[in-house]
C-alpha atoms as a PDB file:
ATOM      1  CA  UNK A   1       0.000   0.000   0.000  1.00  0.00           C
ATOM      2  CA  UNK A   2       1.581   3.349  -0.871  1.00  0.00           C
ATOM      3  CA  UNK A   3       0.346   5.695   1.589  1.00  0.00           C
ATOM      4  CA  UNK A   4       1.693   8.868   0.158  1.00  0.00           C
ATOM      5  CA  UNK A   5      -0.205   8.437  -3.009  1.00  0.00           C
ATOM      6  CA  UNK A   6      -3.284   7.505  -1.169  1.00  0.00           C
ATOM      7  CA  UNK A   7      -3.020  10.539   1.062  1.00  0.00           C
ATOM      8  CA  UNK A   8      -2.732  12.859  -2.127  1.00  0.00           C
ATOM      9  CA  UNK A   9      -5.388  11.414  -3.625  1.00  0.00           C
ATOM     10  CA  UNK A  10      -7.693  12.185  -0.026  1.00  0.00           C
ATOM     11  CA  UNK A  11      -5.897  15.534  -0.075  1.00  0.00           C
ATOM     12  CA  UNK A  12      -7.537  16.568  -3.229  1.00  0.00           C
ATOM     13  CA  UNK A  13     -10.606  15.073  -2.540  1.00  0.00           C
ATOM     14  CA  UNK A  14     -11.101  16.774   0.267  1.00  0.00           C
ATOM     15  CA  UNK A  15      -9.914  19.872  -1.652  1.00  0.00           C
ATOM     16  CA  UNK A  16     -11.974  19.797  -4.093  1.00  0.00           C
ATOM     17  CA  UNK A  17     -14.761  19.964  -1.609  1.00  0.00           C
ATOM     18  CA  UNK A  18     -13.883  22.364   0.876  1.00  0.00           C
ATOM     19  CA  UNK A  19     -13.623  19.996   3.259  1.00  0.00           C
ATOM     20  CA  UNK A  20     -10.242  21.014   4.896  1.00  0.00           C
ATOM     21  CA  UNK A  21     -11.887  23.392   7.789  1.00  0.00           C
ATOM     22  CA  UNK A  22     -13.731  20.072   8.607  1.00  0.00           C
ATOM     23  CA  UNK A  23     -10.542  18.353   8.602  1.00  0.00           C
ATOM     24  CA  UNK A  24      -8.887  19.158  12.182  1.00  0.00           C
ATOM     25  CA  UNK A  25      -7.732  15.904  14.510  1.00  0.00           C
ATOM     26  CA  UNK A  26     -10.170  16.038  16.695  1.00  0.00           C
ATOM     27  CA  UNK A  27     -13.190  15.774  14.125  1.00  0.00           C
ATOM     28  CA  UNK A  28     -11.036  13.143  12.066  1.00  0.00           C
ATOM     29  CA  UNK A  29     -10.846  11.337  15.245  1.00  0.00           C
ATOM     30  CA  UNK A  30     -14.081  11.169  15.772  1.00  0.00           C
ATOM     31  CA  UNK A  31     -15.129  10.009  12.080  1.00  0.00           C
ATOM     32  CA  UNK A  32     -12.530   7.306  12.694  1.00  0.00           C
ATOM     33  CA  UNK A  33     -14.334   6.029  15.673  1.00  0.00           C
ATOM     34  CA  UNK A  34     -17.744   6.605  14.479  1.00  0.00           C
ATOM     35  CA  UNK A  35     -17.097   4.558  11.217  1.00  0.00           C
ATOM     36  CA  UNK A  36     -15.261   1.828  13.014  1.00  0.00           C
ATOM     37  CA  UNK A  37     -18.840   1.614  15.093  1.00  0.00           C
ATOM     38  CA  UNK A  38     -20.262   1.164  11.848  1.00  0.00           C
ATOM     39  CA  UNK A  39     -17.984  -1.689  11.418  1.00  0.00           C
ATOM     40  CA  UNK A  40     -18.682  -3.278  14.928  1.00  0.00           C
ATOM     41  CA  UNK A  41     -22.590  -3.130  13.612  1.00  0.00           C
ATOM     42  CA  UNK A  42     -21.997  -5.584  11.366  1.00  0.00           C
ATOM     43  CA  UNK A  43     -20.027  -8.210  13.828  1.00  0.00           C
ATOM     44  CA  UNK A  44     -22.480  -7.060  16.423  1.00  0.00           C
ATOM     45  CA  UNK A  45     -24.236 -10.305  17.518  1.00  0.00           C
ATOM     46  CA  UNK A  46     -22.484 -12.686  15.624  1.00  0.00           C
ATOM     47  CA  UNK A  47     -21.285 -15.860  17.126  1.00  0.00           C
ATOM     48  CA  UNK A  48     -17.490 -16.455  16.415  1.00  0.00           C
ATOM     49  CA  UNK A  49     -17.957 -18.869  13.631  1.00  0.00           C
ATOM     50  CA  UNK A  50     -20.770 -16.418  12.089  1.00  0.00           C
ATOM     51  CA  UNK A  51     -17.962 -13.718  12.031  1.00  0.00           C
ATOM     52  CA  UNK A  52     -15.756 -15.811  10.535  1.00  0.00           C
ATOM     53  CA  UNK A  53     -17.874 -16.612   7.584  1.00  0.00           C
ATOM     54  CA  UNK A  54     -18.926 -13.056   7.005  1.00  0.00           C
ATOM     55  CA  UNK A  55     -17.061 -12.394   3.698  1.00  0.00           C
ATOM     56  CA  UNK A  56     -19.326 -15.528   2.033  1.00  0.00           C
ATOM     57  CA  UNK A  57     -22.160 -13.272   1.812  1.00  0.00           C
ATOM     58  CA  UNK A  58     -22.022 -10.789  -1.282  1.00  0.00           C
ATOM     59  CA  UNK A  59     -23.901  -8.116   1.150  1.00  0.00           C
ATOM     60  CA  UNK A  60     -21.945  -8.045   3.951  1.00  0.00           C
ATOM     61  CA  UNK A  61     -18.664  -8.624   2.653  1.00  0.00           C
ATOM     62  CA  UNK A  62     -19.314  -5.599   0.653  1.00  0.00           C
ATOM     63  CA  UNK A  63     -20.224  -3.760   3.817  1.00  0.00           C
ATOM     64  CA  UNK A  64     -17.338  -5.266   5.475  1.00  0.00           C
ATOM     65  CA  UNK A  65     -14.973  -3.765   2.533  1.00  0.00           C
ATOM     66  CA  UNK A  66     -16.500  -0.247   2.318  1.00  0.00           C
ATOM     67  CA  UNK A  67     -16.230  -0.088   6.439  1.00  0.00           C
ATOM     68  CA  UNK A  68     -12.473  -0.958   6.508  1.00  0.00           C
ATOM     69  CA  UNK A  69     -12.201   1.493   3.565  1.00  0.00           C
ATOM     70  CA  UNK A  70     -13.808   4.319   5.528  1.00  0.00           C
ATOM     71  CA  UNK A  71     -11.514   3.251   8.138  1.00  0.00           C
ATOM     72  CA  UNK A  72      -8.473   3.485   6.130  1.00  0.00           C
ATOM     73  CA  UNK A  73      -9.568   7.153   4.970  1.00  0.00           C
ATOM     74  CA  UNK A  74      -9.645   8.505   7.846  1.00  0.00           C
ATOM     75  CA  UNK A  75      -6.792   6.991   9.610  1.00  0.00           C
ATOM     76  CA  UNK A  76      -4.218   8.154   6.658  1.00  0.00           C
ATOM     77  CA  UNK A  77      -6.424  11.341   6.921  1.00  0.00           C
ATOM     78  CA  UNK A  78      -5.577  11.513  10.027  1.00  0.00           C
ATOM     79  CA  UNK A  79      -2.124  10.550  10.105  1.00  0.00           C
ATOM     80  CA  UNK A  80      -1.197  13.117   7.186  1.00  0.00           C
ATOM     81  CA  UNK A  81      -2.786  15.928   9.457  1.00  0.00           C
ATOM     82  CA  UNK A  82      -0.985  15.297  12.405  1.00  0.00           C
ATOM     83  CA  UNK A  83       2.211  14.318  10.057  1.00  0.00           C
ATOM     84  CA  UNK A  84       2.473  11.282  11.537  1.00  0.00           C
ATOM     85  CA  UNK A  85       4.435   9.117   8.560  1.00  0.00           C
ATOM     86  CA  UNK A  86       2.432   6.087   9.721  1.00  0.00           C
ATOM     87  CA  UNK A  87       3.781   3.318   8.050  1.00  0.00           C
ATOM     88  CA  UNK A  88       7.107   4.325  10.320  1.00  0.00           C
ATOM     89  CA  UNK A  89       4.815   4.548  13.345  1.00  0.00           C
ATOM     90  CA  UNK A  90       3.521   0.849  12.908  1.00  0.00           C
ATOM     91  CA  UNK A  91       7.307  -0.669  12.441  1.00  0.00           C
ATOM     92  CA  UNK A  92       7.992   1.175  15.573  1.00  0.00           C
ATOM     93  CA  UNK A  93       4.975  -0.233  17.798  1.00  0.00           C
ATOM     94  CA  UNK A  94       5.668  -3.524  16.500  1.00  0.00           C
ATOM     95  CA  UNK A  95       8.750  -3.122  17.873  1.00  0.00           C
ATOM     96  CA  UNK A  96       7.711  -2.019  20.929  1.00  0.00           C
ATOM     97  CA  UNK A  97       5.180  -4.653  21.180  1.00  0.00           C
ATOM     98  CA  UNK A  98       7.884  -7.401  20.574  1.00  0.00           C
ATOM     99  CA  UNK A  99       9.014  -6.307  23.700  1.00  0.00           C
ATOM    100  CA  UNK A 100       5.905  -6.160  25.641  1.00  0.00           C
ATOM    101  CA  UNK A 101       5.045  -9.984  24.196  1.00  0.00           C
ATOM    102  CA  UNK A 102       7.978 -11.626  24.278  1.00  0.00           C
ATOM    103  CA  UNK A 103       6.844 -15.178  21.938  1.00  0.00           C
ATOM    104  CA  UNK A 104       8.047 -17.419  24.370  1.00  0.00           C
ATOM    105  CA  UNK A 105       5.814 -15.895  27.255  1.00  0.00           C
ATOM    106  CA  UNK A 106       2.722 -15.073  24.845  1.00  0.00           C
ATOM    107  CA  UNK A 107       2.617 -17.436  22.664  1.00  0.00           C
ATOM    108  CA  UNK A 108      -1.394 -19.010  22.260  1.00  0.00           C
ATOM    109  CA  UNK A 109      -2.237 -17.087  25.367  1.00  0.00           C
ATOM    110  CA  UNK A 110      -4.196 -13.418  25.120  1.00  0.00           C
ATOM    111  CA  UNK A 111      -2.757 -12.355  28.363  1.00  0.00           C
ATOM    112  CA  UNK A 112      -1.801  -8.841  28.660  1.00  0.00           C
ATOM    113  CA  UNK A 113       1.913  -8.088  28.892  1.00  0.00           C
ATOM    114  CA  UNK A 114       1.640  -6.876  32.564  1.00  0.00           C
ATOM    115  CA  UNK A 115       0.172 -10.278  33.521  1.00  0.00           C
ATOM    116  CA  UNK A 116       2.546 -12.552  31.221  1.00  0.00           C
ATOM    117  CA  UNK A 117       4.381 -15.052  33.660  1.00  0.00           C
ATOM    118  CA  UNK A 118       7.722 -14.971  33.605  1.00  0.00           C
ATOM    119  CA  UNK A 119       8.810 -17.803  35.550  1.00  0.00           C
END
């Protein structure tokens, strides 16, 4: 995914709309969450297996891929605003995370790192 060109192509998008005084972190923050909602609606009530057969239906998997979309706009939206250069900011929390989960400690277990025995 080449986020730079898909920023430039929200950039002008948004331009071309006069959508930039719409555009500050806190309201892009809030459209992030609100379509990622929109997202949960569809999982909502779902039994694992259900969710994990949700792209088989046409409908839904549709849904699913204009949600995730939405989702992606806003978070490069977001990330461009507050010049975050994000694919550098997920290497780095994998990183960090690495740390925190440690394979040999979390390995098949969905413990968080502050409870991960270490014996």
């Amino acid at each position: 995914m080449n986020t730079e060109k898909l920023q430039e192509k929200i950039r002008q998008f948004v331009r071309d709309r006069d959508w930039e005084k719409y555009h500050d972190p806190k309201n892009l923050a809030m459209a992030l969450a609100g379509e990622v909602g929109e997202l949960l609606e569809i999982f909502q009530w779902l039994t694992p297996d259900e969710s994990n057969q949700v792209m088989k239906d046409p409908k839904t998997a549709t849904q699913v891929r204009h949600e995730l979309a939405d989702i992606c706009v806003y978070l490069l939206r977001l990330s461009d605003k507050l010049n975050v250069p994000l694919e550098e900011a997920i290497l780095e929390k994998l990183a960090i995370n690495e740390k925190k989960y440690p394979t040999h400690l979390s390995k098949g277990v969905a413990t968080k790192y502050t409870d991960l025995k270490t014996d």
